[in-house]
C-alpha atoms as a PDB file:
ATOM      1  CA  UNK A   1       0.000   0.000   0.000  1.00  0.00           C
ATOM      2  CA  UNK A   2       2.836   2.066   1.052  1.00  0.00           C
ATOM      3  CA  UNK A   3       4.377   1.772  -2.561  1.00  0.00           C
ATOM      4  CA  UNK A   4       1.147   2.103  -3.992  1.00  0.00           C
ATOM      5  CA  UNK A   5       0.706   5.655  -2.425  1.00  0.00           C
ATOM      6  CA  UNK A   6       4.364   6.676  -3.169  1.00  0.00           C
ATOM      7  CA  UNK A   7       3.812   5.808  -7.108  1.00  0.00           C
ATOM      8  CA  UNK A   8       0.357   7.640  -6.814  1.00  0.00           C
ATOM      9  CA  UNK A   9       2.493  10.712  -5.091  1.00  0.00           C
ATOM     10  CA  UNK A  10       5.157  10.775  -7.890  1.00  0.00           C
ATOM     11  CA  UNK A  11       2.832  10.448 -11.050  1.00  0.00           C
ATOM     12  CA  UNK A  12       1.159  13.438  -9.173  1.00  0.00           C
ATOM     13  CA  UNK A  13       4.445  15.805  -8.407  1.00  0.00           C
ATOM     14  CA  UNK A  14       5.045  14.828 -12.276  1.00  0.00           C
ATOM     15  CA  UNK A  15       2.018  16.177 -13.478  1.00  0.00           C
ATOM     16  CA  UNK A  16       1.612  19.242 -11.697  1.00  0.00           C
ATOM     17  CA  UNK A  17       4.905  20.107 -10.901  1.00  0.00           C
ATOM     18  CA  UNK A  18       4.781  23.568 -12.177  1.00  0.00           C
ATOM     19  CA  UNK A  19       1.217  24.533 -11.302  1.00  0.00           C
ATOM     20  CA  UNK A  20      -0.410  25.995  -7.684  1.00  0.00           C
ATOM     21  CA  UNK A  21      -2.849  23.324  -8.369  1.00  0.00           C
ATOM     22  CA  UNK A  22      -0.009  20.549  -7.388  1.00  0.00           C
ATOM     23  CA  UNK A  23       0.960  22.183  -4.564  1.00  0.00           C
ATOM     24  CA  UNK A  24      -2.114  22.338  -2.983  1.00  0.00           C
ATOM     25  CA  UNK A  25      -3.099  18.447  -4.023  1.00  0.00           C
ATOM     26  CA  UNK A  26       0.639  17.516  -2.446  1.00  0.00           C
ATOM     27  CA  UNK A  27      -0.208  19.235   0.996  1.00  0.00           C
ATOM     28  CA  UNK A  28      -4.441  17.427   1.006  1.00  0.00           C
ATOM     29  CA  UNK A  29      -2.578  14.273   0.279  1.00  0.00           C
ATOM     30  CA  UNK A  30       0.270  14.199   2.512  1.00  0.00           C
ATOM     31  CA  UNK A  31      -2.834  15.526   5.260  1.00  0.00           C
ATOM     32  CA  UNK A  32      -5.091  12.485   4.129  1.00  0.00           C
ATOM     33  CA  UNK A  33      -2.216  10.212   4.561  1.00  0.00           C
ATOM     34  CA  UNK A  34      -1.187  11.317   8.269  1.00  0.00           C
ATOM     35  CA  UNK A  35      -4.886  11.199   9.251  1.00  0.00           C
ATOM     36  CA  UNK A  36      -5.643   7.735   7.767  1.00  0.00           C
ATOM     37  CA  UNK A  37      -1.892   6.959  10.079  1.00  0.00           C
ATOM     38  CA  UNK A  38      -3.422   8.780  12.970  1.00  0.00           C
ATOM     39  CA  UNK A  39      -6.841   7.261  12.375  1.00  0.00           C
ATOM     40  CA  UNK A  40      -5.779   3.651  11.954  1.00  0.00           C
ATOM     41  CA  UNK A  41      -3.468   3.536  15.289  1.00  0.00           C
ATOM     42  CA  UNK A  42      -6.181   5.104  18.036  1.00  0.00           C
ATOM     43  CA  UNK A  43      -9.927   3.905  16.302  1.00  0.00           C
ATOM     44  CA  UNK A  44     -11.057   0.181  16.142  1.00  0.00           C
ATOM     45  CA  UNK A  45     -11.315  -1.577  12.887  1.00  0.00           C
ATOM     46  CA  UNK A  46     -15.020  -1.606  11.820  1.00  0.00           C
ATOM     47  CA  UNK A  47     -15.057   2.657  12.041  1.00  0.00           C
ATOM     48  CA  UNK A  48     -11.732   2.418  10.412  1.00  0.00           C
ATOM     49  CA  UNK A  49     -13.489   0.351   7.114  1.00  0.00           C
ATOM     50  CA  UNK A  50     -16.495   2.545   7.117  1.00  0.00           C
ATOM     51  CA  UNK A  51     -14.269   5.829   7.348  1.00  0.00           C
ATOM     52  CA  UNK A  52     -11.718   4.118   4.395  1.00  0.00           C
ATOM     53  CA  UNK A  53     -14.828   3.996   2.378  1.00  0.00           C
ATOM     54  CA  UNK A  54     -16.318   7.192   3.269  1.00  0.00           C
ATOM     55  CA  UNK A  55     -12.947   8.721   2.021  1.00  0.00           C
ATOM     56  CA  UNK A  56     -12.486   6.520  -1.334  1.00  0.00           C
ATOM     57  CA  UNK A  57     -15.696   7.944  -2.276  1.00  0.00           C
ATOM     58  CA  UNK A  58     -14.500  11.460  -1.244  1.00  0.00           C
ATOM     59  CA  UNK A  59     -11.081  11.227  -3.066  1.00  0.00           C
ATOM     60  CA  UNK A  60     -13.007   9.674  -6.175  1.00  0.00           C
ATOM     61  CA  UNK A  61     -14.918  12.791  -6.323  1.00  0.00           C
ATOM     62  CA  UNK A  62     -12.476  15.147  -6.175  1.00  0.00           C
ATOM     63  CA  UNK A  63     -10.298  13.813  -8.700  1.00  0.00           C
ATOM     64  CA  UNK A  64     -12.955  13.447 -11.441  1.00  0.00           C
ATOM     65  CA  UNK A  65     -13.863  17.269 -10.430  1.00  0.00           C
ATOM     66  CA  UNK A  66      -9.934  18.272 -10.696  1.00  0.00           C
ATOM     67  CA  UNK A  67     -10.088  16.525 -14.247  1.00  0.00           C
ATOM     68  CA  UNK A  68     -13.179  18.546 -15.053  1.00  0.00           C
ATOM     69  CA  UNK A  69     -11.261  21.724 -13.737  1.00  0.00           C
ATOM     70  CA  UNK A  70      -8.237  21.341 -15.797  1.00  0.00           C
ATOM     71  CA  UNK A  71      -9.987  20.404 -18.852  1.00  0.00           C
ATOM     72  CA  UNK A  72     -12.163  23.286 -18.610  1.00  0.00           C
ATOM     73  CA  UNK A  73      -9.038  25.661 -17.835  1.00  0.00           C
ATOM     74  CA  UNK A  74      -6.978  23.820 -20.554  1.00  0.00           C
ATOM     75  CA  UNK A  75     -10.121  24.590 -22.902  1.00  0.00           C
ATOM     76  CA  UNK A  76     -10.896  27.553 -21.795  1.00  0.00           C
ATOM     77  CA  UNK A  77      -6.672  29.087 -22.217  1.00  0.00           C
ATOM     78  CA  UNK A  78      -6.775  27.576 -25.659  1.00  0.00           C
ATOM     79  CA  UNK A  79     -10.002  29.456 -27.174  1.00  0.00           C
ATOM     80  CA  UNK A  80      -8.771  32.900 -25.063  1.00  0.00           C
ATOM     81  CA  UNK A  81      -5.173  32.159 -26.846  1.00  0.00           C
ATOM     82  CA  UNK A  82      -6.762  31.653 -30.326  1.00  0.00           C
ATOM     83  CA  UNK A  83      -9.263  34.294 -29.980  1.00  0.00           C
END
């Protein structure tokens, strides 16, 4: 899992490297992961399931709205650019 999440992290930095938008995605992730940590030692396992699932759903949602985002923006530069 740990690899997993470091691949995930990487492909990530790669990707948005240069933009504000990575920044802020590096600091929610790196705050997801030390609360998952912090959740996983201190709350028994059947909250820890239901919260895992609670935030797959959550992190599912915002990455297909961060792929609408940039595809609008990406849209959006091109027509101001060619206009």
């Amino acid at each position: 899992m740990g690899t997993y999440q470091h691949i995930t992290l990487c492909i990530i930095c790669k990707n948005f490297r240069s933009s504000s938008i990575g920044s802020t995605i590096a600091a929610v992730v790196v705050v997801v992961v030390v609360v998952v940590v912090v959740v996983v030692v201190v709350v028994p396992v059947e909250v820890v399931v239901v919260v895992v699932v609670i935030v797959v759903h959550l992190v599912v949602v915002i990455v297909v709205t961060l792929i609408i985002v940039v595809v609008v923006a990406s849209s959006s530069s091109r027509s101001s650019t060619s206009s």
